[in-house]
C-alpha atoms as a PDB file:
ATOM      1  CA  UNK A   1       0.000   0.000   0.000  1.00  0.00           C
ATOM      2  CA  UNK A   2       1.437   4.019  -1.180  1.00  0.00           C
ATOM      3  CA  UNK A   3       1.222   6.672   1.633  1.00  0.00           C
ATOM      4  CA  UNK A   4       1.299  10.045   0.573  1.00  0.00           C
ATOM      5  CA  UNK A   5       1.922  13.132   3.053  1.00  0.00           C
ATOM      6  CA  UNK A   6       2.100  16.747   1.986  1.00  0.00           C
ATOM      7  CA  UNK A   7       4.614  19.085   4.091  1.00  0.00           C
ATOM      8  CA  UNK A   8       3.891  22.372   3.891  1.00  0.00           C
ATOM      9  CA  UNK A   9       5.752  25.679   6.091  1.00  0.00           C
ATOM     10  CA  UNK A  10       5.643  29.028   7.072  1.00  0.00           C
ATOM     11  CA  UNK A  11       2.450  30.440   5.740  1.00  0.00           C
ATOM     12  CA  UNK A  12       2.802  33.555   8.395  1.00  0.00           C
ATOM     13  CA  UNK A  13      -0.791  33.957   8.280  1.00  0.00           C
ATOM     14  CA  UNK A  14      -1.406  37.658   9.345  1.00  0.00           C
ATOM     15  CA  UNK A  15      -4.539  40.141   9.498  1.00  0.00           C
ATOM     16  CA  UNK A  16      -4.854  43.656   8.487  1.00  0.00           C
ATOM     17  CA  UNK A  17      -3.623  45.189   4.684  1.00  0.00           C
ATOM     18  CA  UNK A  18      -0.473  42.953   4.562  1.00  0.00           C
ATOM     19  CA  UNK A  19      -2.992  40.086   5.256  1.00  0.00           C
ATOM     20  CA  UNK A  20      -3.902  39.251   1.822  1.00  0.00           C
ATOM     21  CA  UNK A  21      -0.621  37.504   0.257  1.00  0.00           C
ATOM     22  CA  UNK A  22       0.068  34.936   2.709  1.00  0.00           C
ATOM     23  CA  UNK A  23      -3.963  34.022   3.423  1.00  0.00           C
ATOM     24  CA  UNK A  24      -3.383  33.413  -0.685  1.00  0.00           C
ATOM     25  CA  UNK A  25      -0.575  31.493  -0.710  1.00  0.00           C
ATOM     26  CA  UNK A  26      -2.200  28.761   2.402  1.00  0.00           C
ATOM     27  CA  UNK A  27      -5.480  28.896   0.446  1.00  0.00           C
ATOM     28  CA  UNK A  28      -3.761  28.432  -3.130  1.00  0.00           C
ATOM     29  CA  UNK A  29      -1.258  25.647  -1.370  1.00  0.00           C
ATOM     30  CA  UNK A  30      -4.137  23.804   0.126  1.00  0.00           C
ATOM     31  CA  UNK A  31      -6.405  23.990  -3.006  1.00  0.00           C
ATOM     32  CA  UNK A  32      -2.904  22.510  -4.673  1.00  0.00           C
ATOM     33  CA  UNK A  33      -2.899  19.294  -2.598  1.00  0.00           C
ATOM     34  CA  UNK A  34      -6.763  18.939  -3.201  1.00  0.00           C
ATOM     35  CA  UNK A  35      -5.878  17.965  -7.059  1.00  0.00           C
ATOM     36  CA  UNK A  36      -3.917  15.321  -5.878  1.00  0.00           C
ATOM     37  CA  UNK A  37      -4.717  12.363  -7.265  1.00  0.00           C
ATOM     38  CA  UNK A  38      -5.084  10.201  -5.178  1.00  0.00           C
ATOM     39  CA  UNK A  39      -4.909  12.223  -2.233  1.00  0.00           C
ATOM     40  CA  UNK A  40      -2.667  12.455   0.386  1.00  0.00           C
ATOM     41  CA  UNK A  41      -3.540  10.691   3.755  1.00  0.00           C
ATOM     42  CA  UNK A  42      -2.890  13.672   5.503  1.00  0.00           C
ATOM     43  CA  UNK A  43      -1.165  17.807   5.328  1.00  0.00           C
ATOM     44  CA  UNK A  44       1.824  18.577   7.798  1.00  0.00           C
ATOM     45  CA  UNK A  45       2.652  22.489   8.534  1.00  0.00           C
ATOM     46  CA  UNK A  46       5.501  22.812   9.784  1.00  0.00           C
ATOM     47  CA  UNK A  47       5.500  26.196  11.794  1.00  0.00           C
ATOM     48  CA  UNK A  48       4.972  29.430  11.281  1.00  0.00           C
ATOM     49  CA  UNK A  49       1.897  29.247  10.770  1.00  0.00           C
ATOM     50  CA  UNK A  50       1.109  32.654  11.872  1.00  0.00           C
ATOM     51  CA  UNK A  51       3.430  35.742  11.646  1.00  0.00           C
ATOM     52  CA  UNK A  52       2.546  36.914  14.966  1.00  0.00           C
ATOM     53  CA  UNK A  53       1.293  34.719  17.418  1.00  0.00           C
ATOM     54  CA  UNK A  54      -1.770  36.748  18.042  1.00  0.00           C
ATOM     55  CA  UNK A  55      -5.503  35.132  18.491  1.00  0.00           C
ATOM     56  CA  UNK A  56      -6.527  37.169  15.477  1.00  0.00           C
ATOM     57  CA  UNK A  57      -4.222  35.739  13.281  1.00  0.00           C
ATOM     58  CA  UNK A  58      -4.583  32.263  14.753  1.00  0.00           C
ATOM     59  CA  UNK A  59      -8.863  33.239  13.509  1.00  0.00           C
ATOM     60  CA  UNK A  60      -7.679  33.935   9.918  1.00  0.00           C
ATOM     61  CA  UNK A  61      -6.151  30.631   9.810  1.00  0.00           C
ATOM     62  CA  UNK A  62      -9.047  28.776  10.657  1.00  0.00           C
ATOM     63  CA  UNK A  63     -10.843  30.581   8.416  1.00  0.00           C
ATOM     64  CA  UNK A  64      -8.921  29.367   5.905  1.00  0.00           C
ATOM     65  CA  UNK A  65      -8.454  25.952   7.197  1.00  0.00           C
ATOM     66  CA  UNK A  66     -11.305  25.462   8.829  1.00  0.00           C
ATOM     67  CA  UNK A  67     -13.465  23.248   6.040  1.00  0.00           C
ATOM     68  CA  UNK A  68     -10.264  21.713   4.845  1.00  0.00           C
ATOM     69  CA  UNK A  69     -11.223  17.784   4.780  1.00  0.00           C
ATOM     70  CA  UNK A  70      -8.087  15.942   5.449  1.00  0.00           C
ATOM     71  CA  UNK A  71      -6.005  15.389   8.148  1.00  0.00           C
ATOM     72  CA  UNK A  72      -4.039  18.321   9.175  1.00  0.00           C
ATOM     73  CA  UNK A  73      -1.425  18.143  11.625  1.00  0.00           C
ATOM     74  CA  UNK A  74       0.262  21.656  12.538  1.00  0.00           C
ATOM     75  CA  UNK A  75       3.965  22.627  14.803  1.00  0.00           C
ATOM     76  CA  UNK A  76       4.869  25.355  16.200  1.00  0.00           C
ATOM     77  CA  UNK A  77       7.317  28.113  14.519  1.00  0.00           C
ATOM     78  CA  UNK A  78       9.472  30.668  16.400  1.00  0.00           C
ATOM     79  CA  UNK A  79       6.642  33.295  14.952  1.00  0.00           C
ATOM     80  CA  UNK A  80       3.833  31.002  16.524  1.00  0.00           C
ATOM     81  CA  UNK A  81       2.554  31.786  20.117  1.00  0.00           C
ATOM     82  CA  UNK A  82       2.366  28.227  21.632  1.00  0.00           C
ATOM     83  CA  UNK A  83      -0.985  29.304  24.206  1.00  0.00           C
ATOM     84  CA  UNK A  84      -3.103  30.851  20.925  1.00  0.00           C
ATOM     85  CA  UNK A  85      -2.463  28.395  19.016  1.00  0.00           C
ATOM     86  CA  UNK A  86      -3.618  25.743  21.173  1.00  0.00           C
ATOM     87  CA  UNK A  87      -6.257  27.686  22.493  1.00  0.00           C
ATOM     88  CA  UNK A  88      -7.685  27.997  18.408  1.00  0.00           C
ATOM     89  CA  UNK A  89      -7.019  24.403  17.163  1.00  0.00           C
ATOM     90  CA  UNK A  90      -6.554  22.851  20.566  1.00  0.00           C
ATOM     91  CA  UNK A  91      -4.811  19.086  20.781  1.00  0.00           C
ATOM     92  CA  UNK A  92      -1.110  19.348  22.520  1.00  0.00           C
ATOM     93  CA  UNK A  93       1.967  21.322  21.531  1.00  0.00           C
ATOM     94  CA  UNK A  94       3.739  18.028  20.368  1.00  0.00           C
ATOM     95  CA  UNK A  95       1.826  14.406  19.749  1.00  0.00           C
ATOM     96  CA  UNK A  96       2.027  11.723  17.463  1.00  0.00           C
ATOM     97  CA  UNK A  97      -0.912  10.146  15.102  1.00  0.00           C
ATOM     98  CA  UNK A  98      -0.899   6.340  14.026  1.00  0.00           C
ATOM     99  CA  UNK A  99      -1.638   5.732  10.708  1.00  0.00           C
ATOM    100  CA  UNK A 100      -1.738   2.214   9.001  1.00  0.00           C
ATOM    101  CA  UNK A 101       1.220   2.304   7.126  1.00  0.00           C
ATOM    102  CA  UNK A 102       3.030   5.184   9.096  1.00  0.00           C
ATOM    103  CA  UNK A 103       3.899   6.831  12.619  1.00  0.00           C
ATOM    104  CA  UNK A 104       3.092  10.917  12.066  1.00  0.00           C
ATOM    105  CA  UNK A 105       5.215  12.787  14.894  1.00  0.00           C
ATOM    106  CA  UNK A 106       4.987  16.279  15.253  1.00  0.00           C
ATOM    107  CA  UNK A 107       7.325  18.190  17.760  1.00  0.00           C
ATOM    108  CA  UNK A 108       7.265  21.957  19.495  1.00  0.00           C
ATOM    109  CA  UNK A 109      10.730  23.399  19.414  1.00  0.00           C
ATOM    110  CA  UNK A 110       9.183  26.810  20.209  1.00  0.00           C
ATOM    111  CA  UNK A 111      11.355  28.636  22.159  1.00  0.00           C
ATOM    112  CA  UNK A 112       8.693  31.970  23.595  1.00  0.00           C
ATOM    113  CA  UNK A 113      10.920  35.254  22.641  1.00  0.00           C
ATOM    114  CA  UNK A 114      13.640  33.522  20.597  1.00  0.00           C
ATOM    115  CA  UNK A 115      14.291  33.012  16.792  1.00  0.00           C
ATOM    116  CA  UNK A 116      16.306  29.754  17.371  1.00  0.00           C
ATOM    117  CA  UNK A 117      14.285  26.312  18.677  1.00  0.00           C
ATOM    118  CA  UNK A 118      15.476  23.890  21.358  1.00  0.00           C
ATOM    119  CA  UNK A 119      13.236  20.476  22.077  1.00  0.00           C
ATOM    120  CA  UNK A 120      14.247  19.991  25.733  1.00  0.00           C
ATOM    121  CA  UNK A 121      15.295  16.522  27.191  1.00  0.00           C
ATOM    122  CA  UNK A 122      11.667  15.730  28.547  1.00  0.00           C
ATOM    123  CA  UNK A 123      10.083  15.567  25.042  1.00  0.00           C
ATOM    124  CA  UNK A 124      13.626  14.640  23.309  1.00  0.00           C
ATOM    125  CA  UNK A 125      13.048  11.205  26.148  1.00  0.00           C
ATOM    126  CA  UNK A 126       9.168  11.287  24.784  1.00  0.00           C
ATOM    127  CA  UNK A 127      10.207  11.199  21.033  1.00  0.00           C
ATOM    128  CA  UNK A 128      12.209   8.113  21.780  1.00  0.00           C
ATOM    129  CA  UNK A 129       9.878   6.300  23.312  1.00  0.00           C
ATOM    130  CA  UNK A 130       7.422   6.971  20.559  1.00  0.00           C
ATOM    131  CA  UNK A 131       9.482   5.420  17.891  1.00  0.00           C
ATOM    132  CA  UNK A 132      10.038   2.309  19.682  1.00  0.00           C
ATOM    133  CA  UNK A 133       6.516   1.318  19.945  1.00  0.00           C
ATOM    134  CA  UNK A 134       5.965   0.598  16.233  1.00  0.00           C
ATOM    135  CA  UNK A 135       9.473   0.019  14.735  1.00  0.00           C
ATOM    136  CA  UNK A 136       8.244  -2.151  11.901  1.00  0.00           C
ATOM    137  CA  UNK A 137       6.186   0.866  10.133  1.00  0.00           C
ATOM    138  CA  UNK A 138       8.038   3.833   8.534  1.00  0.00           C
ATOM    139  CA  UNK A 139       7.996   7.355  10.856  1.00  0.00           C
ATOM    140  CA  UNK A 140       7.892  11.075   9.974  1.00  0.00           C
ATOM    141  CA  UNK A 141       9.078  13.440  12.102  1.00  0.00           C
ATOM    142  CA  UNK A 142       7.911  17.002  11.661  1.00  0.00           C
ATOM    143  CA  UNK A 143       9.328  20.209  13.362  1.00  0.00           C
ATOM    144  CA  UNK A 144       9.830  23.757  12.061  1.00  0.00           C
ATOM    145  CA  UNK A 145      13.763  24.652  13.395  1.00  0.00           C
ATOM    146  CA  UNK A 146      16.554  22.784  11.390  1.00  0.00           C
ATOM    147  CA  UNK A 147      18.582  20.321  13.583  1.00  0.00           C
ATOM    148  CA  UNK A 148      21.628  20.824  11.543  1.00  0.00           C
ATOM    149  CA  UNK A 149      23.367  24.016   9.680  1.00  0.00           C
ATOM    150  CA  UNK A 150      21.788  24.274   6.172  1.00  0.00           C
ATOM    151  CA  UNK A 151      24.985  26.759   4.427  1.00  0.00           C
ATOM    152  CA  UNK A 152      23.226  30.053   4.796  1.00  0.00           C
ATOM    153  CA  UNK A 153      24.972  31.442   8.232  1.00  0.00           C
ATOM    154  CA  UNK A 154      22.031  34.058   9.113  1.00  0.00           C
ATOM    155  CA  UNK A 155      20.054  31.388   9.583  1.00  0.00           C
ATOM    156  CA  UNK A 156      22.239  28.567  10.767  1.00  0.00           C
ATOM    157  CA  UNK A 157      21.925  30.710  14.061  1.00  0.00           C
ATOM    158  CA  UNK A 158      18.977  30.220  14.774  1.00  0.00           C
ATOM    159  CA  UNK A 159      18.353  26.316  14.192  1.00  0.00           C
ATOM    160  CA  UNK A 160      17.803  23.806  16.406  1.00  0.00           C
ATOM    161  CA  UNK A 161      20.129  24.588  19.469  1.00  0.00           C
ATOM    162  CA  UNK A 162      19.792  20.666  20.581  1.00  0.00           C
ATOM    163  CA  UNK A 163      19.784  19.492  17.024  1.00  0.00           C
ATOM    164  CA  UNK A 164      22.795  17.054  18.111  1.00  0.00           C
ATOM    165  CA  UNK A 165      20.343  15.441  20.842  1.00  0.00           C
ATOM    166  CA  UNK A 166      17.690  15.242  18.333  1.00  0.00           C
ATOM    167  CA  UNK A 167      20.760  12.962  16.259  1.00  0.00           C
ATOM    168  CA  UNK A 168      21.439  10.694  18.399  1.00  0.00           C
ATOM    169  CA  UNK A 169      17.612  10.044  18.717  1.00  0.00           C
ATOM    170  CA  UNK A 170      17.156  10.037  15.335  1.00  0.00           C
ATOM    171  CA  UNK A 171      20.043   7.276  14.696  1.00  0.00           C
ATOM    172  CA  UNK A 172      18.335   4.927  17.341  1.00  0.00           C
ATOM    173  CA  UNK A 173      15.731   4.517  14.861  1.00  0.00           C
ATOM    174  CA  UNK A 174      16.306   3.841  11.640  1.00  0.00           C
ATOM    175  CA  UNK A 175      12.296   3.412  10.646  1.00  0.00           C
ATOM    176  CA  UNK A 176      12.499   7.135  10.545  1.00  0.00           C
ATOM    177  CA  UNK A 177      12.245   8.174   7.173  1.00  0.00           C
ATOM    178  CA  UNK A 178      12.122  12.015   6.805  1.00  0.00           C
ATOM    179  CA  UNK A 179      12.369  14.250   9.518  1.00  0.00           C
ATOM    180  CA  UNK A 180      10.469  17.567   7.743  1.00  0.00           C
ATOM    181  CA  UNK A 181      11.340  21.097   8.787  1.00  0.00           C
ATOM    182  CA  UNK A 182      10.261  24.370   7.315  1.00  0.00           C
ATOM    183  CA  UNK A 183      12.460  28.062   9.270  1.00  0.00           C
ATOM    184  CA  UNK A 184      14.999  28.698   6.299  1.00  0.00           C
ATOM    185  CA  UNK A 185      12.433  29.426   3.290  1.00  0.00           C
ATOM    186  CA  UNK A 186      13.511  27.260   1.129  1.00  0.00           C
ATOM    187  CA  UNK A 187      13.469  23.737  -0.152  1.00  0.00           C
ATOM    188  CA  UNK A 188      16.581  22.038   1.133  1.00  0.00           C
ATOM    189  CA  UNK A 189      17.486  18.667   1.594  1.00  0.00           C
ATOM    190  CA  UNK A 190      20.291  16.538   3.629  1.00  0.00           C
ATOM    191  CA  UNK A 191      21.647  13.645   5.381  1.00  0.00           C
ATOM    192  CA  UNK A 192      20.391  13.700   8.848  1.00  0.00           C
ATOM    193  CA  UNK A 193      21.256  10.489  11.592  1.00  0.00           C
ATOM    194  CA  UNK A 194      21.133   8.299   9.206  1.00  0.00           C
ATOM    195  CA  UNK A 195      17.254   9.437   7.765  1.00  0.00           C
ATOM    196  CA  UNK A 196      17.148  12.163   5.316  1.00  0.00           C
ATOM    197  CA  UNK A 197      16.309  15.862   6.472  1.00  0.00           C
ATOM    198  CA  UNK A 198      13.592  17.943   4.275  1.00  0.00           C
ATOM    199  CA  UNK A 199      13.062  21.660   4.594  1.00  0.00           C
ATOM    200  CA  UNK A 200      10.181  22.917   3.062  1.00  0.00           C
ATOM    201  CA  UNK A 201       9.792  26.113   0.993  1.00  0.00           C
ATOM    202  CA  UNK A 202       7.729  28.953   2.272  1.00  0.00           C
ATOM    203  CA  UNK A 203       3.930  29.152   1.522  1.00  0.00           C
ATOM    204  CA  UNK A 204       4.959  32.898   1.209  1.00  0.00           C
ATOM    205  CA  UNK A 205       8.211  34.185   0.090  1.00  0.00           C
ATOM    206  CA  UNK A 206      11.040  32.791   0.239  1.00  0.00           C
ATOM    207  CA  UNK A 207      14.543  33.466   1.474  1.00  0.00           C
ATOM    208  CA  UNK A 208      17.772  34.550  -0.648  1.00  0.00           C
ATOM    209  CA  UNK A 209      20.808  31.721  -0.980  1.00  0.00           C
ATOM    210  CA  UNK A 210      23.478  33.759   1.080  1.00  0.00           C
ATOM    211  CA  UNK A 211      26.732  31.436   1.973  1.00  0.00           C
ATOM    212  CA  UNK A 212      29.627  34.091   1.921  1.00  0.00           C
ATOM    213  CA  UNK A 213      27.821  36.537   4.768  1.00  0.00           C
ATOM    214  CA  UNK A 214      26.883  36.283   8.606  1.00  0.00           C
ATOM    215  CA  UNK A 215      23.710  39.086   7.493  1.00  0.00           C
ATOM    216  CA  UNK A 216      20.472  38.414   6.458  1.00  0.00           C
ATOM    217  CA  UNK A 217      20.039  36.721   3.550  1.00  0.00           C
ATOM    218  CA  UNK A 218      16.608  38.721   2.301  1.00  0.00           C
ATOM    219  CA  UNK A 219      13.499  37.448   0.984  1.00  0.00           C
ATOM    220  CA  UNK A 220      13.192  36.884  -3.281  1.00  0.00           C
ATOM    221  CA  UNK A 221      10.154  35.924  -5.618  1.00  0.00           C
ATOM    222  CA  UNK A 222      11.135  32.615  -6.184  1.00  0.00           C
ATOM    223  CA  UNK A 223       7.691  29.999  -6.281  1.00  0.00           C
ATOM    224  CA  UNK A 224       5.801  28.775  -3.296  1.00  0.00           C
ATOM    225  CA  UNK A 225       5.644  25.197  -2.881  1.00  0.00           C
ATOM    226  CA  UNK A 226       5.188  22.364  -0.807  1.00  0.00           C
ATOM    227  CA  UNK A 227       6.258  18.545  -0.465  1.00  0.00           C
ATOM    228  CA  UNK A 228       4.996  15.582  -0.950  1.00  0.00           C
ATOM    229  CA  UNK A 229       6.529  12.092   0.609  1.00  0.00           C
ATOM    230  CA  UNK A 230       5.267   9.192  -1.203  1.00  0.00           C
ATOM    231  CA  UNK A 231       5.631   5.933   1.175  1.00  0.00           C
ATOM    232  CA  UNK A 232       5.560   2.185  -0.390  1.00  0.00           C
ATOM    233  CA  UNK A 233       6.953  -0.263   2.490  1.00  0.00           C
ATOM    234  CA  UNK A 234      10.302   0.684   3.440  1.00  0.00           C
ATOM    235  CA  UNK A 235      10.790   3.624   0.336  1.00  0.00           C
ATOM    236  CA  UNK A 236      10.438   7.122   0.648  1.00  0.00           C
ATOM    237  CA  UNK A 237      10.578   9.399  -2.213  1.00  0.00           C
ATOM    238  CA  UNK A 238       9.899  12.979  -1.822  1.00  0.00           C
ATOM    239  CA  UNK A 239       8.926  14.893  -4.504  1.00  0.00           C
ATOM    240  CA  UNK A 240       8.777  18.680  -4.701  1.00  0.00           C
ATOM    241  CA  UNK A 241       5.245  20.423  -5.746  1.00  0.00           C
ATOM    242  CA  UNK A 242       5.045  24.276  -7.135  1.00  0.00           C
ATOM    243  CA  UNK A 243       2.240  26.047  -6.224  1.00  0.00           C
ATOM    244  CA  UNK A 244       2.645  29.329  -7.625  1.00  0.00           C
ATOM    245  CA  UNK A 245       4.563  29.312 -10.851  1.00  0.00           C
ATOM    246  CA  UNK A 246       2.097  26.334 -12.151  1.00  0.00           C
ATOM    247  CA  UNK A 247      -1.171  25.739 -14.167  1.00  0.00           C
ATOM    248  CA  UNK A 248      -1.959  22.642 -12.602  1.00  0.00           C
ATOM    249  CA  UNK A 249      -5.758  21.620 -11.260  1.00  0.00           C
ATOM    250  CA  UNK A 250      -6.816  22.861  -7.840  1.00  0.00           C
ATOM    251  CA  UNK A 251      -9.229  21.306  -6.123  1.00  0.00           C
ATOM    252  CA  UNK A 252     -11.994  23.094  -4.254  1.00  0.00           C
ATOM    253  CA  UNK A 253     -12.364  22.440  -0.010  1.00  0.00           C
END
């Protein structure tokens, strides 16, 4: 049996005049992954889901994803306020969901105040545990901060600050077969503890490809996009979908 999950990031969700673009580019993503065919079992956002933190903003987004009719499962970003969001979608700040042919884990590396992420050794012990209960189906691990330095030194400083913890959990497991993060605005990928690490472009705008500089890197109009892991036993492919710069169907939700 195929899985498919679609990772999504960093939609920044906002209200006011400047509201408009990113409430687009959720709405035009999601609409994306509704032409699927077949559809995916479930939609992963990972972070940043508003720019903010602020109730009102965490109300726009479930305006817009309020009659969406798949399985969504969403993480907190370093723009997210942990308390509003869980007080608009409610659930926990980190959990995992069971599915047939997969283990869905999605983690809070919010750190309140900070642009950088940190885990913590209470749910780092938690994710552990979680993977050993059902070794013999592939996991996913989503979470929005990079564990590892991606090139692009701005933003290097504020990954992950226990991304070497996250490792050695990671590399206890080898049934874990992406772990998805979304912070850098752009689609990267690496090797990560043994599993392969995939960042996920920006439902928004995206961020410039600065390796020679320690200052921001700036924010171009290269295309939106999302990805989509395809599962078949043991495999994982990822594959990389444009939403922007395409023609292709969208579905209506």
């Amino acid at each position: 049996m195929t899985s498919f999950i679609a990772q999504l990031s960093d939609s920044h969700i906002t209200t006011g005049p400047l509201g408009g673009g990113p409430a687009a580019g959720l709405q035009l993503a999601l609409s994306r992954v509704m032409a699927l065919d077949p559809l995916p079992d479930c939609v992963v956002i990972t972070g940043d889901l508003t720019d903010h933190g602020r109730p009102d903003e965490y109300a726009a987004l479930l305006e817009i994803i309020g009659s969406f009719p798949l399985p969504l499962h969403l993480t907190t970003g370093n723009h997210d306020d942990r308390d509003a969001m869980l007080d608009a979608v409610g659930g926990e700040a980190y959990y995992s969901v069971d599915y047939p042919e997969f283990t869905l884990v999605a983690l809070d590396s919010l750190i309140p105040g900070s642009p950088a992420g940190r885990l913590g050794d209470a749910q780092l012990s938690w994710l552990d545990e979680v993977l050993r209960r059902r070794p013999d189906v592939p996991a996913l691990v989503g979470l929005h901060h990079p564990p590892m330095p991606v090139g692009i030194r701005f933003l290097d400083g504020m990954r992950l600050l226990d991304g070497d913890d996250l490792r050695k959990v990671v590399a206890g497991h080898p049934h874990v077969a992406r772990v998805m993060a979304g912070h850098v605005h752009r689609s990267i990928t690496a090797g990560f503890a043994g599993s392969v690490l995939t960042v996920a472009p920006s439902l928004w705008r995206q961020a410039g490809l600065l390796f020679g500089s320690d200052e921001p890197p700036g924010y171009i109009a290269e295309p939106t996009g999302f990805l989509l892991h395809m599962i078949e036993g043991d495999d994982c492919v990822t594959h990389s979908v444009q939403v922007s710069h395409t023609a292709a169907l969208l579905g209506a939700y």
